[in-house]
N, C-alpha and C. Protein backbone atom coordinates (compact mmCIF):
# COMPACT_ATOMS: atom_id res chain seq x y z
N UNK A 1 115.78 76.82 97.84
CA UNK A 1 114.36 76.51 97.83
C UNK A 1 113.66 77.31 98.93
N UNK A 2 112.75 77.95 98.51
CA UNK A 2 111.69 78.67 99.43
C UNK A 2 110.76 77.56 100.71
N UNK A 3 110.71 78.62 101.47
CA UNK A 3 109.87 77.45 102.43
C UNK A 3 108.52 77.39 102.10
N UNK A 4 107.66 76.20 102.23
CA UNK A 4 106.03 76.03 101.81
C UNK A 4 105.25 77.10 102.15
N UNK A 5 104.86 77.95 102.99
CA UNK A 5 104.54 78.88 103.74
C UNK A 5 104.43 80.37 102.70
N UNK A 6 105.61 80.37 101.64
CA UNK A 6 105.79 81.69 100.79
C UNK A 6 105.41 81.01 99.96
N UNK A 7 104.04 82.11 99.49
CA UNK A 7 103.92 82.29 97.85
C UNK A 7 104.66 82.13 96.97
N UNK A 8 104.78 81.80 95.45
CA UNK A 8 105.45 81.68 94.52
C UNK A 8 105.43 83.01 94.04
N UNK A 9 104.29 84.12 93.92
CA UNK A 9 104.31 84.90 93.67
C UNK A 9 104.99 85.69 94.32
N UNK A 10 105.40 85.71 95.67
CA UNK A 10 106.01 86.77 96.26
C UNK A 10 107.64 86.16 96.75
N UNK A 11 107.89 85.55 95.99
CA UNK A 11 109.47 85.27 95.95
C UNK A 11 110.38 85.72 95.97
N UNK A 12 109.91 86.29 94.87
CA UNK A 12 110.93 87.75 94.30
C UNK A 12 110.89 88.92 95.37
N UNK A 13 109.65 89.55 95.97
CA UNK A 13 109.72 90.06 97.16
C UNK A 13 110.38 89.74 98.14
N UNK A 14 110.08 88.42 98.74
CA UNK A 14 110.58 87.56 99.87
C UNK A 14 112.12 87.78 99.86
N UNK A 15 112.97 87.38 98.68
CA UNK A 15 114.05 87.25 98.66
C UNK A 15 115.16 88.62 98.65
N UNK A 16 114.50 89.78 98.24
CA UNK A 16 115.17 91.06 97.98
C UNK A 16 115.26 91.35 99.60
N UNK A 17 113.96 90.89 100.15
CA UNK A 17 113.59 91.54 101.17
C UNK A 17 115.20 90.97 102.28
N UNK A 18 115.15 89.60 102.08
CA UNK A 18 116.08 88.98 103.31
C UNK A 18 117.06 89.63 102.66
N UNK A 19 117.62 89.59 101.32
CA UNK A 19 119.30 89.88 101.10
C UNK A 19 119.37 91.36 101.32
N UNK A 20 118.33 92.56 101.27
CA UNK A 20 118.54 93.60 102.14
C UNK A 20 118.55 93.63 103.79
N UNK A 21 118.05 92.85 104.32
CA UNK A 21 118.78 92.39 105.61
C UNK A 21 120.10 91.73 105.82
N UNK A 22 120.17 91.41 105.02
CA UNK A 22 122.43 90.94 105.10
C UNK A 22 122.41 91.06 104.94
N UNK A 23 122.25 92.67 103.61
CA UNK A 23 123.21 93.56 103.29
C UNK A 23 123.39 94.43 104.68
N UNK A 24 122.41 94.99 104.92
CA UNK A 24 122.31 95.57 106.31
C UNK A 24 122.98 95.10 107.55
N UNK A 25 123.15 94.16 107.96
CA UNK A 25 123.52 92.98 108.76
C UNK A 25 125.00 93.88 108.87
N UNK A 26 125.89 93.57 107.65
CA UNK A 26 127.29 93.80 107.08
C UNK A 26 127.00 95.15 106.96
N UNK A 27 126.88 95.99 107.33
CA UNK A 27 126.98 97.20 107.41
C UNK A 27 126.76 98.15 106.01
N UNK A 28 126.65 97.65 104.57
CA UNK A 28 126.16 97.77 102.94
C UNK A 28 125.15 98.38 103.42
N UNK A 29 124.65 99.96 104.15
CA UNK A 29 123.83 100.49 104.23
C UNK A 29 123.19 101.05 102.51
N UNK A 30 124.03 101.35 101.70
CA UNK A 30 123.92 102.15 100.25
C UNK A 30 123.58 100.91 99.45
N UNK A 31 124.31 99.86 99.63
CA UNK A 31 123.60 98.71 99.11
C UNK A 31 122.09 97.96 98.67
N UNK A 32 122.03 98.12 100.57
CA UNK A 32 120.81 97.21 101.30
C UNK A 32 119.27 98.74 100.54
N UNK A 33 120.05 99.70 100.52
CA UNK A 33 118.61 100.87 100.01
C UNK A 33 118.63 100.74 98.87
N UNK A 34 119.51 100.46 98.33
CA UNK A 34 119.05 100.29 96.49
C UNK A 34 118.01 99.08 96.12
N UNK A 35 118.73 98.14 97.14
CA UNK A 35 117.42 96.51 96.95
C UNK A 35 116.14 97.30 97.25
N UNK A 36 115.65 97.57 98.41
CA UNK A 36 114.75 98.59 98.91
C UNK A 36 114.16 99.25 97.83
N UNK A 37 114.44 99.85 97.55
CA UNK A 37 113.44 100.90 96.85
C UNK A 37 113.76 100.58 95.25
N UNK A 38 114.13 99.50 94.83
CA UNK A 38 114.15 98.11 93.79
C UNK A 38 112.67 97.69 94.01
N UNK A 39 112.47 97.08 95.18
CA UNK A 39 111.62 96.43 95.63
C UNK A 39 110.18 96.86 95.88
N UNK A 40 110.45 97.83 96.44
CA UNK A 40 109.35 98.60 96.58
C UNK A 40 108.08 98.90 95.37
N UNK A 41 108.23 99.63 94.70
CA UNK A 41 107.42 99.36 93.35
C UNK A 41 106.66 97.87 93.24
N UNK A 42 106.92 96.97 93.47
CA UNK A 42 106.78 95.76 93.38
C UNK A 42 106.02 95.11 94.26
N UNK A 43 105.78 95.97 95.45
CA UNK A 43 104.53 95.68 96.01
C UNK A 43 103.65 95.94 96.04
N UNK A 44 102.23 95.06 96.23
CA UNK A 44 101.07 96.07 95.92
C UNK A 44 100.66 96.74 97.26
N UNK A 45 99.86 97.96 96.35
CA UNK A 45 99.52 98.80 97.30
C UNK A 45 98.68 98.28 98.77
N UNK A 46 98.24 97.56 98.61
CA UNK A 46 96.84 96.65 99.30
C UNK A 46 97.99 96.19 100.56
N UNK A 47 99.35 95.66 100.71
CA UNK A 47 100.02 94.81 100.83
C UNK A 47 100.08 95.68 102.34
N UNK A 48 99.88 94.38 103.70
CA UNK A 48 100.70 95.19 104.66
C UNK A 48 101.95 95.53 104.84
N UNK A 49 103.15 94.77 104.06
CA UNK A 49 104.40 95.28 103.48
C UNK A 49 105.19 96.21 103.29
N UNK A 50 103.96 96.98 102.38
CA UNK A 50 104.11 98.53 101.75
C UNK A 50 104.42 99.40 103.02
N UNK A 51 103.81 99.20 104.02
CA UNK A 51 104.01 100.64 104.81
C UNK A 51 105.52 100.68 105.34
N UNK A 52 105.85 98.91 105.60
CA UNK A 52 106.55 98.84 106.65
C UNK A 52 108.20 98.94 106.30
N UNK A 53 108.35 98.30 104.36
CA UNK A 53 109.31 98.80 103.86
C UNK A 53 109.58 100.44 103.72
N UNK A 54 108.41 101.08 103.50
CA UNK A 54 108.87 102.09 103.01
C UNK A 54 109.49 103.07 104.61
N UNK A 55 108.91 102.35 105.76
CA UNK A 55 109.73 102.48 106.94
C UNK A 55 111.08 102.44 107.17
N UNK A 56 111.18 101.54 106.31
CA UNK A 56 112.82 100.44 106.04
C UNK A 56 113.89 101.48 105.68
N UNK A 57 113.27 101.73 104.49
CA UNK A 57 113.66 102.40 103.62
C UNK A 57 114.04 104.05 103.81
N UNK A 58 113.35 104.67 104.73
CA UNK A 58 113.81 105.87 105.49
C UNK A 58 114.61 105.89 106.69
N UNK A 59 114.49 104.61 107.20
CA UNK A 59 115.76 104.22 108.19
C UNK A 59 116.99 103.47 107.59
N UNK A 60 116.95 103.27 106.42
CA UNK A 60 118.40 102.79 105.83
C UNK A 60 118.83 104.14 104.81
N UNK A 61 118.12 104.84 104.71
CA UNK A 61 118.32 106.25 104.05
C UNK A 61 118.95 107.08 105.38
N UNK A 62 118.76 106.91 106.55
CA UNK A 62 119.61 107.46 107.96
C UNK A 62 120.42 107.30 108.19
N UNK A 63 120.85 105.64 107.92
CA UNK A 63 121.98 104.83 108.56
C UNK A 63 122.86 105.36 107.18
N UNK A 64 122.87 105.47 106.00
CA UNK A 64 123.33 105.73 104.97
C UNK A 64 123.92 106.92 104.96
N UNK A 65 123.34 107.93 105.48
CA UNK A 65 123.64 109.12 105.94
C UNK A 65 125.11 109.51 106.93
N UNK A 66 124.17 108.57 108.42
CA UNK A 66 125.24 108.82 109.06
C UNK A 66 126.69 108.02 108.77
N UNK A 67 127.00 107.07 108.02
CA UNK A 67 127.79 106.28 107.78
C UNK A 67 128.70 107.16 106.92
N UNK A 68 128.28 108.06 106.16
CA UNK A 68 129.18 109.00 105.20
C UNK A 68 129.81 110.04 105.97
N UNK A 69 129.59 110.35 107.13
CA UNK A 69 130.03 111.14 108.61
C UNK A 69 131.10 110.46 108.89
């Protein structure tokens, strides 16, 4: 169950968002970027969100990187 505080509408956001943080957490760098940029599309543009995943998302595209090193 979601906490009162989150939208119903943004659930589906909410929730990709945390399980790409434990994926991340556990080290699933290739994982945690596929939820990511899953997700992404899915926000609206308007959203302060948008900028900050797609932040996410070029720093788990790094860690992804260096992890194949």
């Amino acid at each position: 169950m979601l906490p009162d505080n989150v939208p119903k509408s943004d659930a589906p956001i909410y929730i990709l968002r945390r399980y790409a943080a434990i994926l991340m957490r556990n080290g699933k760098f290739a994982e945690a970027l596929k939820v990511l940029e899953r997700m992404y599309p899915q926000i609206p543009e308007d959203s302060p969100l948008k900028p900050k995943i797609r932040e996410q998302i070029r720093t788990t595209r790094g860690l992804v990187e260096k992890s194949k090193i």
